[in-house]
C-alpha atoms as a PDB file:
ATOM      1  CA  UNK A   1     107.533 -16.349  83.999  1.00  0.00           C
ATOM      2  CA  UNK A   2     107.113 -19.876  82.695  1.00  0.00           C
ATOM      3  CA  UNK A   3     109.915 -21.958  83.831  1.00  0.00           C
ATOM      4  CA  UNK A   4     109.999 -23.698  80.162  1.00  0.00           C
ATOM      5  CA  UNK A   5     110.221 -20.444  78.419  1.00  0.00           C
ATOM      6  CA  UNK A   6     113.596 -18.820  77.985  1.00  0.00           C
ATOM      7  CA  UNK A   7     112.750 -14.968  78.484  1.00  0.00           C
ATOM      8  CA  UNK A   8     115.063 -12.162  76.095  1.00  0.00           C
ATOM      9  CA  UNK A   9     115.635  -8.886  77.316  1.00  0.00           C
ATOM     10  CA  UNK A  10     116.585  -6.409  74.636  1.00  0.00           C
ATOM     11  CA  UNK A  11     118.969  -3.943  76.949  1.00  0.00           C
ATOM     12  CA  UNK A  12     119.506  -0.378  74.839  1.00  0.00           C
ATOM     13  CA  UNK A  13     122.311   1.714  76.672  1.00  0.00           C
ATOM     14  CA  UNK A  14     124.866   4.366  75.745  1.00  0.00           C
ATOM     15  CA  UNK A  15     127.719   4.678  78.519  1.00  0.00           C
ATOM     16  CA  UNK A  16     130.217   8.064  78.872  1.00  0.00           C
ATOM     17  CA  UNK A  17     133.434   7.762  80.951  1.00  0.00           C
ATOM     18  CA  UNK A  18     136.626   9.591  81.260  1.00  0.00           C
ATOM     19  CA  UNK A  19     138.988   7.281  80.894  1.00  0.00           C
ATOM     20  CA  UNK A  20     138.715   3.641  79.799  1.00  0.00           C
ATOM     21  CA  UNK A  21     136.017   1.236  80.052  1.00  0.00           C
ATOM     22  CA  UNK A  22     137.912  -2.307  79.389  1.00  0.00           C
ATOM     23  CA  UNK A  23     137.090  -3.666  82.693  1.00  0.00           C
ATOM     24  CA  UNK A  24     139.951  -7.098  83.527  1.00  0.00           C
ATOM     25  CA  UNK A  25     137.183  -8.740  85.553  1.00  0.00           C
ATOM     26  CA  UNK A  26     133.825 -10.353  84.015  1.00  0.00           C
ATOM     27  CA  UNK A  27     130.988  -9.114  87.208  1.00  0.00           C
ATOM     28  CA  UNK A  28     128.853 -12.500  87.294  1.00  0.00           C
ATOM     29  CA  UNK A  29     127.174 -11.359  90.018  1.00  0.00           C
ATOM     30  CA  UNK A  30     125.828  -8.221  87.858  1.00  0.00           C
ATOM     31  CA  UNK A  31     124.236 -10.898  85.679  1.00  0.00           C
ATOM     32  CA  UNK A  32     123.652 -13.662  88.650  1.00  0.00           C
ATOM     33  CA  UNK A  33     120.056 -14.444  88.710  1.00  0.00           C
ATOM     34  CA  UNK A  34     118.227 -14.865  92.070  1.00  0.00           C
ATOM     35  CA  UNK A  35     118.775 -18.084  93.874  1.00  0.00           C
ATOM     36  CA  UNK A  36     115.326 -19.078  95.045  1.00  0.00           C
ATOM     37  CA  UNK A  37     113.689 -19.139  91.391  1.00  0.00           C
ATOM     38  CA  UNK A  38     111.423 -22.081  90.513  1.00  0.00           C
ATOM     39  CA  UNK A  39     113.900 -24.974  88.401  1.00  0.00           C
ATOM     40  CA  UNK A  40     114.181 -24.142  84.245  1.00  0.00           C
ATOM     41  CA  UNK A  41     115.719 -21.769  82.529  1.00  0.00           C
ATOM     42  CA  UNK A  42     116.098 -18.160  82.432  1.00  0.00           C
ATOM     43  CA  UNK A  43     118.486 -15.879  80.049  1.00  0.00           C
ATOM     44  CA  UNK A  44     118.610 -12.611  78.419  1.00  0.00           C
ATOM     45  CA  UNK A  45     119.922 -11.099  75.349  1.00  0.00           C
ATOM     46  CA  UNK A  46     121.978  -7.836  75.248  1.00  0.00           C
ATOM     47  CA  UNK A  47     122.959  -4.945  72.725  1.00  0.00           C
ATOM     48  CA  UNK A  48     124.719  -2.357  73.900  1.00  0.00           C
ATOM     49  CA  UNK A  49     126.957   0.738  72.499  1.00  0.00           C
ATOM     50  CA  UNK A  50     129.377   3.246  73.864  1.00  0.00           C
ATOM     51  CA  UNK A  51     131.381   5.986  73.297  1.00  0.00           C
ATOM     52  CA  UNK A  52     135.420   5.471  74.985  1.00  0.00           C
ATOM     53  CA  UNK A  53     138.435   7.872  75.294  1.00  0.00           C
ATOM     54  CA  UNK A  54     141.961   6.025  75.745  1.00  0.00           C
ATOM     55  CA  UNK A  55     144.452   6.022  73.576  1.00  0.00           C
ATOM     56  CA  UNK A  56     142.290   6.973  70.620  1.00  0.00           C
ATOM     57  CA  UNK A  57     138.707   7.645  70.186  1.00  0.00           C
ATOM     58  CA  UNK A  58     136.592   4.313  70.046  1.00  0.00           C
ATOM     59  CA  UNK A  59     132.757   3.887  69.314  1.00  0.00           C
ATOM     60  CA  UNK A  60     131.971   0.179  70.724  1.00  0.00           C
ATOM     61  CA  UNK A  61     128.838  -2.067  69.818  1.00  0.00           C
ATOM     62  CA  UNK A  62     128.636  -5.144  71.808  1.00  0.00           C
ATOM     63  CA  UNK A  63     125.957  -7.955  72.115  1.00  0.00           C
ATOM     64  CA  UNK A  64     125.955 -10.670  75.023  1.00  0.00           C
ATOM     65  CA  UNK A  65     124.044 -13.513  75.369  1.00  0.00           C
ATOM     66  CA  UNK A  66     123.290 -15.044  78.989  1.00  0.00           C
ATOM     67  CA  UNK A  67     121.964 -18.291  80.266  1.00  0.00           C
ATOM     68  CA  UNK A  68     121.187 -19.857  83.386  1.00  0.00           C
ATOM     69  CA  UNK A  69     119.628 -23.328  84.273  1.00  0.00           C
ATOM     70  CA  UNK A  70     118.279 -24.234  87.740  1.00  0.00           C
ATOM     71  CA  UNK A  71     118.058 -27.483  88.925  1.00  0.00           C
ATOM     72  CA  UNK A  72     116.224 -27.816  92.196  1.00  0.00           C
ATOM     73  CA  UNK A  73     119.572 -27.592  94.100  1.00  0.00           C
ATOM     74  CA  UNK A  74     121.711 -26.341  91.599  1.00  0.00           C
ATOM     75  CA  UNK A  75     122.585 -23.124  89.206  1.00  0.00           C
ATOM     76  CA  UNK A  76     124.513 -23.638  85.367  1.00  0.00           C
ATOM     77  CA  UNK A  77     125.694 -19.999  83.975  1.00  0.00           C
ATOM     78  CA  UNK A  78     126.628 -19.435  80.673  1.00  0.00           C
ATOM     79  CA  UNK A  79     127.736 -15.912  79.643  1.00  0.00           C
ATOM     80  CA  UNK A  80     129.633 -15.012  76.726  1.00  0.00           C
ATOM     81  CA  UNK A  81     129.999 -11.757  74.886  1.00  0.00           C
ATOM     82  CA  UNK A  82     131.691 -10.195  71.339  1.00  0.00           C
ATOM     83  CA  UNK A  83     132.338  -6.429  70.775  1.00  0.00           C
ATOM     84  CA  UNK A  84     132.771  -4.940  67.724  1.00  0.00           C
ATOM     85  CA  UNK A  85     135.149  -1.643  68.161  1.00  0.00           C
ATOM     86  CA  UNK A  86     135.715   1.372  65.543  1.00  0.00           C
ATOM     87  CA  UNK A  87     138.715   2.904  66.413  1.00  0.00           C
ATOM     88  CA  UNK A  88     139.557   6.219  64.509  1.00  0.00           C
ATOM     89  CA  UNK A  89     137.118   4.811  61.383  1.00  0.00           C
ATOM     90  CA  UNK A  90     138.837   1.065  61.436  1.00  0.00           C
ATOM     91  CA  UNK A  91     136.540  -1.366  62.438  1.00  0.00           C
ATOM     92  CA  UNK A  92     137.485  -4.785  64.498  1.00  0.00           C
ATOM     93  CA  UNK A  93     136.494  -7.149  66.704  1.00  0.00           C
ATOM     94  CA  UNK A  94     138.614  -6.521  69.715  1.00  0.00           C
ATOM     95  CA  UNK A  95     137.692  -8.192  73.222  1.00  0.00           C
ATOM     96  CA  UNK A  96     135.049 -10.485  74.315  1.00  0.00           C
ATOM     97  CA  UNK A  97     134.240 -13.487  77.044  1.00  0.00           C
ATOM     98  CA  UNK A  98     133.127 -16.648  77.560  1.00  0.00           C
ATOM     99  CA  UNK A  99     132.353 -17.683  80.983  1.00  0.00           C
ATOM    100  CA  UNK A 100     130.749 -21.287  82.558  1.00  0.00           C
ATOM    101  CA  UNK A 101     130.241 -21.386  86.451  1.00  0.00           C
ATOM    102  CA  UNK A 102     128.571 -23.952  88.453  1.00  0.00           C
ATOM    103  CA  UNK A 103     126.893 -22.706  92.089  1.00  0.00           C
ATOM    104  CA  UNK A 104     125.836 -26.247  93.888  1.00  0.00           C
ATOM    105  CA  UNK A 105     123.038 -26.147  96.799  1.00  0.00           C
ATOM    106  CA  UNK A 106     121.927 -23.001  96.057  1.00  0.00           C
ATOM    107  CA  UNK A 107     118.644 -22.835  98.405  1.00  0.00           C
ATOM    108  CA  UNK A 108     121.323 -23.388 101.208  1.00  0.00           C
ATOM    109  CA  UNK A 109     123.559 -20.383 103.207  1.00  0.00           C
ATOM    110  CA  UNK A 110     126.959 -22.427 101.724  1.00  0.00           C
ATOM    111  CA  UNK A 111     126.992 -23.034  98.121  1.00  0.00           C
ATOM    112  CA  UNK A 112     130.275 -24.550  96.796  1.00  0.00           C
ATOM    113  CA  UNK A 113     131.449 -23.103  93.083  1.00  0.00           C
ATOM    114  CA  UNK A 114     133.449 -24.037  90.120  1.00  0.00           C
ATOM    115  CA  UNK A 115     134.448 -21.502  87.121  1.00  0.00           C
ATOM    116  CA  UNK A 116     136.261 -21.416  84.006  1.00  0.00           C
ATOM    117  CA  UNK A 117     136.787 -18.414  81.619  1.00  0.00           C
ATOM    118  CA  UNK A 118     138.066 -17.607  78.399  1.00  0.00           C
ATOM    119  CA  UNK A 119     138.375 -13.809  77.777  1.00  0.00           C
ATOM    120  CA  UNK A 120     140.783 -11.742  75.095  1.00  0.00           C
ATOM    121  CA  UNK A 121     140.746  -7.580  74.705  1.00  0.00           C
ATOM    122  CA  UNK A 122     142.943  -6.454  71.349  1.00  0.00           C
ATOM    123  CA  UNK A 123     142.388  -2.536  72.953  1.00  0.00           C
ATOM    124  CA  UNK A 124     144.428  -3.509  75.706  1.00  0.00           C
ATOM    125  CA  UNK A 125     146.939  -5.885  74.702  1.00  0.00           C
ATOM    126  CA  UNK A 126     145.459  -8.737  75.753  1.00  0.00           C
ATOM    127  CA  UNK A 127     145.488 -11.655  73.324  1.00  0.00           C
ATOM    128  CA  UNK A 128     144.153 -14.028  76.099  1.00  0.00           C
ATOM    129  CA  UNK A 129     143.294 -15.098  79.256  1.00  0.00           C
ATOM    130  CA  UNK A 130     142.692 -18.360  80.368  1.00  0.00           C
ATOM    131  CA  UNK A 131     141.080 -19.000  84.148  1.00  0.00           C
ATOM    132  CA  UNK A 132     139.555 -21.826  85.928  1.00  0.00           C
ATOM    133  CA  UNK A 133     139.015 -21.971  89.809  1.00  0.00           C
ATOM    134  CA  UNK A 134     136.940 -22.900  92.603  1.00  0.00           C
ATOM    135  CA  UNK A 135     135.381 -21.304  95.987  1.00  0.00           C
ATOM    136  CA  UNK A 136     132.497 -21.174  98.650  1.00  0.00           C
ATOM    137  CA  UNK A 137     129.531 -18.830  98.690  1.00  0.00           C
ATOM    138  CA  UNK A 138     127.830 -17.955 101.775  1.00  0.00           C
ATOM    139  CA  UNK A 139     124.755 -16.456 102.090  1.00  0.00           C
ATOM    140  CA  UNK A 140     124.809 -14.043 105.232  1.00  0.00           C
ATOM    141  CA  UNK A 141     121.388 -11.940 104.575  1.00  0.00           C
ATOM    142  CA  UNK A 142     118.407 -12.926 103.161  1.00  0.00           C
ATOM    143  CA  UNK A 143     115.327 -10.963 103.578  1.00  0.00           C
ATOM    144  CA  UNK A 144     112.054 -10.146 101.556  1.00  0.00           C
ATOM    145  CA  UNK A 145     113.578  -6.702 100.393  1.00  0.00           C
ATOM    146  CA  UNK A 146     117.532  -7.125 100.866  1.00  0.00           C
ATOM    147  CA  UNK A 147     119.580  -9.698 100.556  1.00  0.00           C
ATOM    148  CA  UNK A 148     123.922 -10.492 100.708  1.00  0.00           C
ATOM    149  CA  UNK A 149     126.714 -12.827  99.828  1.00  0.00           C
ATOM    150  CA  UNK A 150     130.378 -13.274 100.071  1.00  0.00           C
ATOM    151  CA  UNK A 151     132.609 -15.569  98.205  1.00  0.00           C
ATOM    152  CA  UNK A 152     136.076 -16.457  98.102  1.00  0.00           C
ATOM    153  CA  UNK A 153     137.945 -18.960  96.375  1.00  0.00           C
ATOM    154  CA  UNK A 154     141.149 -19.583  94.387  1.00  0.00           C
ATOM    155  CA  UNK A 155     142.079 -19.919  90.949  1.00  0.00           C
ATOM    156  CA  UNK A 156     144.558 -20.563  88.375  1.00  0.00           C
ATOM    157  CA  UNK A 157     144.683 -17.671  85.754  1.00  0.00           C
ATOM    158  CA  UNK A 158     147.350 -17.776  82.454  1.00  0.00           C
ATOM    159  CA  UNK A 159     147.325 -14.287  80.127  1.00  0.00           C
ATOM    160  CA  UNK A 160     149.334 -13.666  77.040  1.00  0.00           C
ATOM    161  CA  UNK A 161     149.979  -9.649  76.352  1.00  0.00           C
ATOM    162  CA  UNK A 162     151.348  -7.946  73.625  1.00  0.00           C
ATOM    163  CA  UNK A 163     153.955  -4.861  74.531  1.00  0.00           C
ATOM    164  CA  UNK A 164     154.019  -1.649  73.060  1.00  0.00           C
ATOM    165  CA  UNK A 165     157.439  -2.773  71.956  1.00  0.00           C
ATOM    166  CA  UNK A 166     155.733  -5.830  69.771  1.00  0.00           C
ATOM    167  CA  UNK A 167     156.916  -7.855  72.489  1.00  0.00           C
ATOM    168  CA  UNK A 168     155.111 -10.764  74.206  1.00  0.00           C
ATOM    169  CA  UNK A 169     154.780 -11.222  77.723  1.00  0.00           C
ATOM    170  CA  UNK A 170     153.055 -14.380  79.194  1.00  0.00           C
ATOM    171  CA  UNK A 171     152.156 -14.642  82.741  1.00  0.00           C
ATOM    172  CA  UNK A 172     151.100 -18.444  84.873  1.00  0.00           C
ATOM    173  CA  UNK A 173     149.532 -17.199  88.051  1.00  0.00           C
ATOM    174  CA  UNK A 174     147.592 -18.690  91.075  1.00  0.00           C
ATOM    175  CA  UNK A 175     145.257 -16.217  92.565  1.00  0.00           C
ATOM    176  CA  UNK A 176     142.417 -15.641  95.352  1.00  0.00           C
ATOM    177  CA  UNK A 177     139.829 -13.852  94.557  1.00  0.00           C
ATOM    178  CA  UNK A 178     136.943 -12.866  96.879  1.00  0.00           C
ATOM    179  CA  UNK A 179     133.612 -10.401  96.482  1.00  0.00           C
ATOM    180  CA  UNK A 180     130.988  -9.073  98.434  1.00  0.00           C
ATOM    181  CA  UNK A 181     127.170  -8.367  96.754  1.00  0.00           C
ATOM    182  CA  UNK A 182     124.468  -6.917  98.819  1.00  0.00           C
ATOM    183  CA  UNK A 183     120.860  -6.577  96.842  1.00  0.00           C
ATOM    184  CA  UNK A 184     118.313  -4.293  98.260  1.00  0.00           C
ATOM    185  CA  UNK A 185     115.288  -2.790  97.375  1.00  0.00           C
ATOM    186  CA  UNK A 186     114.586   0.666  97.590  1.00  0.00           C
ATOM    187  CA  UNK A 187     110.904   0.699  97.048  1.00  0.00           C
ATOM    188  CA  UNK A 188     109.372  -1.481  94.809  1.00  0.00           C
ATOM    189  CA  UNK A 189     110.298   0.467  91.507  1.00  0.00           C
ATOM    190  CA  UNK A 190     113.478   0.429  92.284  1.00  0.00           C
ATOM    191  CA  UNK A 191     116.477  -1.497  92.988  1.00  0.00           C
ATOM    192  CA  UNK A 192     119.783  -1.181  94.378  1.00  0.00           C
ATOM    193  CA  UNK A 193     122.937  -3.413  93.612  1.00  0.00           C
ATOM    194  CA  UNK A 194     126.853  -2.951  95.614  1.00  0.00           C
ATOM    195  CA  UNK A 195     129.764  -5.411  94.309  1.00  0.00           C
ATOM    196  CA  UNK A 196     133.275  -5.490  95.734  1.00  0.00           C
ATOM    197  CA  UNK A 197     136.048  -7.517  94.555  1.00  0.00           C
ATOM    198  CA  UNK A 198     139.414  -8.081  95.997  1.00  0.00           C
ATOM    199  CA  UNK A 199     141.985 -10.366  93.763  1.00  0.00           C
ATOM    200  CA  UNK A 200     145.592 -11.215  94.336  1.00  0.00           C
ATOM    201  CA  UNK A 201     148.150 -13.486  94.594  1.00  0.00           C
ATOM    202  CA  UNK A 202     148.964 -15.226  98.107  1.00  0.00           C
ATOM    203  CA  UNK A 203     151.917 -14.153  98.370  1.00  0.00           C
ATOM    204  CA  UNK A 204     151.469 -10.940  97.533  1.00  0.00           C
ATOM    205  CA  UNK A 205     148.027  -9.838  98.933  1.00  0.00           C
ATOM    206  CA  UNK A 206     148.305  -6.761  99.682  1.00  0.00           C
ATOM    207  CA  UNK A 207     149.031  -5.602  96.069  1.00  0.00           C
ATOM    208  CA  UNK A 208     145.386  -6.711  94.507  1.00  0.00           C
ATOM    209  CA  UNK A 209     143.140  -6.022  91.941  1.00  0.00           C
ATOM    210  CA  UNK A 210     140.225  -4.286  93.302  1.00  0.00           C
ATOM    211  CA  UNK A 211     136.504  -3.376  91.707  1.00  0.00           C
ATOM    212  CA  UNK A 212     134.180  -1.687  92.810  1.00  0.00           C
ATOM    213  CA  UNK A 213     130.387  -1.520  91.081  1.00  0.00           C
ATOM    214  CA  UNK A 214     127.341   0.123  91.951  1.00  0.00           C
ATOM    215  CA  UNK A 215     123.983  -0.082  90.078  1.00  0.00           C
ATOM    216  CA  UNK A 216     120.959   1.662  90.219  1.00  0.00           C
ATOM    217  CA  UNK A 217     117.581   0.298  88.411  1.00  0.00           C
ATOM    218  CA  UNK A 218     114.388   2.473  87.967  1.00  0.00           C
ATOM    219  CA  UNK A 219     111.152   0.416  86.828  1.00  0.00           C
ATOM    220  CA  UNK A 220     109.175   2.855  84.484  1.00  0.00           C
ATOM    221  CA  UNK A 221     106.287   0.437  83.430  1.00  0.00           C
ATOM    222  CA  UNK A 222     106.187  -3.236  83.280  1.00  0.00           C
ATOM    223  CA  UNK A 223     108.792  -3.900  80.437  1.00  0.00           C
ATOM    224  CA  UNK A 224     111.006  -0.717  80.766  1.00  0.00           C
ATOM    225  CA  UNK A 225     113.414   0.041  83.094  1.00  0.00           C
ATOM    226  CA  UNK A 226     115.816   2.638  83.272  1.00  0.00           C
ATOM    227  CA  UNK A 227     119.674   1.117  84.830  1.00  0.00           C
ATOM    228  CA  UNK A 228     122.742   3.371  85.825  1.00  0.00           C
ATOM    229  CA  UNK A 229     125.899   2.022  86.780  1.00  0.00           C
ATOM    230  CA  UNK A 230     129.196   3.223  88.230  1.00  0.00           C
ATOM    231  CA  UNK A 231     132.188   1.200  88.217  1.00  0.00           C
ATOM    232  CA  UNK A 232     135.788   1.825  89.709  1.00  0.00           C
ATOM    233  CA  UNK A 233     138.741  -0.812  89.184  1.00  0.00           C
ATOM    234  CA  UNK A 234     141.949  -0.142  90.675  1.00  0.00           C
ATOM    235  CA  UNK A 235     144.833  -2.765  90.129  1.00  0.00           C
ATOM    236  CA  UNK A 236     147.998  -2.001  91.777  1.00  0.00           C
ATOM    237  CA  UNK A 237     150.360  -3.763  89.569  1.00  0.00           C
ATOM    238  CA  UNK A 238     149.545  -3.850  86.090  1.00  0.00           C
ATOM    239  CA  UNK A 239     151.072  -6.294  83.635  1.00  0.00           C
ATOM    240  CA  UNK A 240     151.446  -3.631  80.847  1.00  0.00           C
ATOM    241  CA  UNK A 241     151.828   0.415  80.850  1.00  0.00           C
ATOM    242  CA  UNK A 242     147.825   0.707  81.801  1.00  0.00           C
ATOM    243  CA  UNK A 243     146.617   3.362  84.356  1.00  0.00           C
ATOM    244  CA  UNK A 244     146.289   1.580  87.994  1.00  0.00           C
ATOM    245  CA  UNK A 245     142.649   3.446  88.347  1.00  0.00           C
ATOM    246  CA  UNK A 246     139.901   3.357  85.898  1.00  0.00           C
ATOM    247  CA  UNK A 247     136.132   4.009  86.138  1.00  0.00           C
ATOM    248  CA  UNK A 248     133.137   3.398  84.076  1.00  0.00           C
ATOM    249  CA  UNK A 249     129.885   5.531  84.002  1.00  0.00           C
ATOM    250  CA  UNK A 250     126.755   4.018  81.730  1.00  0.00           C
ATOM    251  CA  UNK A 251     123.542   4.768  81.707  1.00  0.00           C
ATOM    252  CA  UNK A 252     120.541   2.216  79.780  1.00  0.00           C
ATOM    253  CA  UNK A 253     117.131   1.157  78.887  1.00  0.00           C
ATOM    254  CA  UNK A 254     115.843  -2.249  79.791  1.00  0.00           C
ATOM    255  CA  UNK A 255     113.162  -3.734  77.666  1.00  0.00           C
ATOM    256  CA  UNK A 256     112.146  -6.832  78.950  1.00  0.00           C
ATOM    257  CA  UNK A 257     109.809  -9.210  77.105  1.00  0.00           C
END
């Protein structure tokens, strides 16, 4: 792929879950490009739909649009994201993201990083969240076919909710947050991606936020490939009357061109 060409991928994908799929924590590293690409730029374009059971019955269109610059040491991301949301034949734009994160030295095993976020989900409550931290990545595996990280950092996160009770609650929080990714390929057609994340406050660590993703991605040609992905999130201490454990089940085409 030319490095002065930005490349579009048209992803096509229908997800079915149980309960609710309005994940609290954007997965960069489910959109994190690899780290040893040539310098330029590199992005993708994504449409997406789903069908959610929560409180009421919600059909969910959503497009994203991702970009990524390297330098020769460094890595800019931009993601950001809008969903429009039907729920019982109303139609509204109800949560979306926009994230910027900065991974410095990225050919080496220790890459510093710096993040800020904007993110807001009407289905939940949320009218806003407002983040911005810091951290280290270290690269602990890196082989032809499979490769890992870990990262951990801190940061400063600030949400506004809205009660059932038409209440507002507001919340000023410091935070760690940590994840581990581990990238392996099964055979060359396909391709296997683990994420962990583990988020709380210091002084009360052992009450996090945890999520859990797997992905599975079958190449069926050059252009096509067919992506699955499971994803758990467990928070032990909700802000609002949410259930602690959720999970998310989608299923997609890729078109790449």
């Amino acid at each position: 792929m030319h490095r002065r060409i930005l490349p579009v991928f048209l992803i096509l994908s229908v997800a079915f879950l149980s309960e609710t799929a309005f994940s609290q924590v954007l997965n960069v590293e489910s959109v994190r490009a690899d780290a040893d690409r040539e310098p330029g730029w590199a992005g993708e374009l994504r449409f997406n739909g789903s069908l959610n059971k929560y409180r009421d019955r919600i059909l969910k269109l959503g497009n994203a649009t991702n970009a990524a610059y390297f330098s020769r040491r460094h890595t800019y991301l931009l993601l950001n994201s809008i969903d429009l949301v039907n729920i019982d034949g109303s139609s509204v734009v109800s949560n979306g993201h926009f994230h910027l994160r900065g991974t410095f030295f990225r050919a080496g095993p220790w890459s510093p990083e710096l993040f800020t976020q904007f993110q807001y989900n009407a289905n939940l409550g949320m009218n806003g969240r407002f983040l911005a931290g810091g951290g280290m990545r270290y690269t602990f595996l890196d082989r032809e076919d499979i490769s890992g990280h870990i990262s951990t950092g801190l940061m400063f996160e600030k949400e506004r909710w809205d009660r059932q009770d038409e209440s507002t609650l507001q919340t000023d929080l410091l935070k760690s947050t940590s994840n581990v990714v581990i990238r392996g390929n099964i055979n060359p057609q396909t391709q296997l991606l683990l994420i962990g994340y583990y988020q709380a406050r210091p002084d009360s660590y052992f009450e996090p936020r945890i999520i859990s993703e797997n992905q599975l991605n079958i190449r069926m040609g050059n252009r096509i490939t067919f992506a699955v992905s499971f994803v758990l999130n467990y928070d032990s201490s909700p802000v609002i009357d949410i259930p602690e454990l959720t999970y998310e089940l989608k299923n997609g085409i890729v078109i790449s061109l």
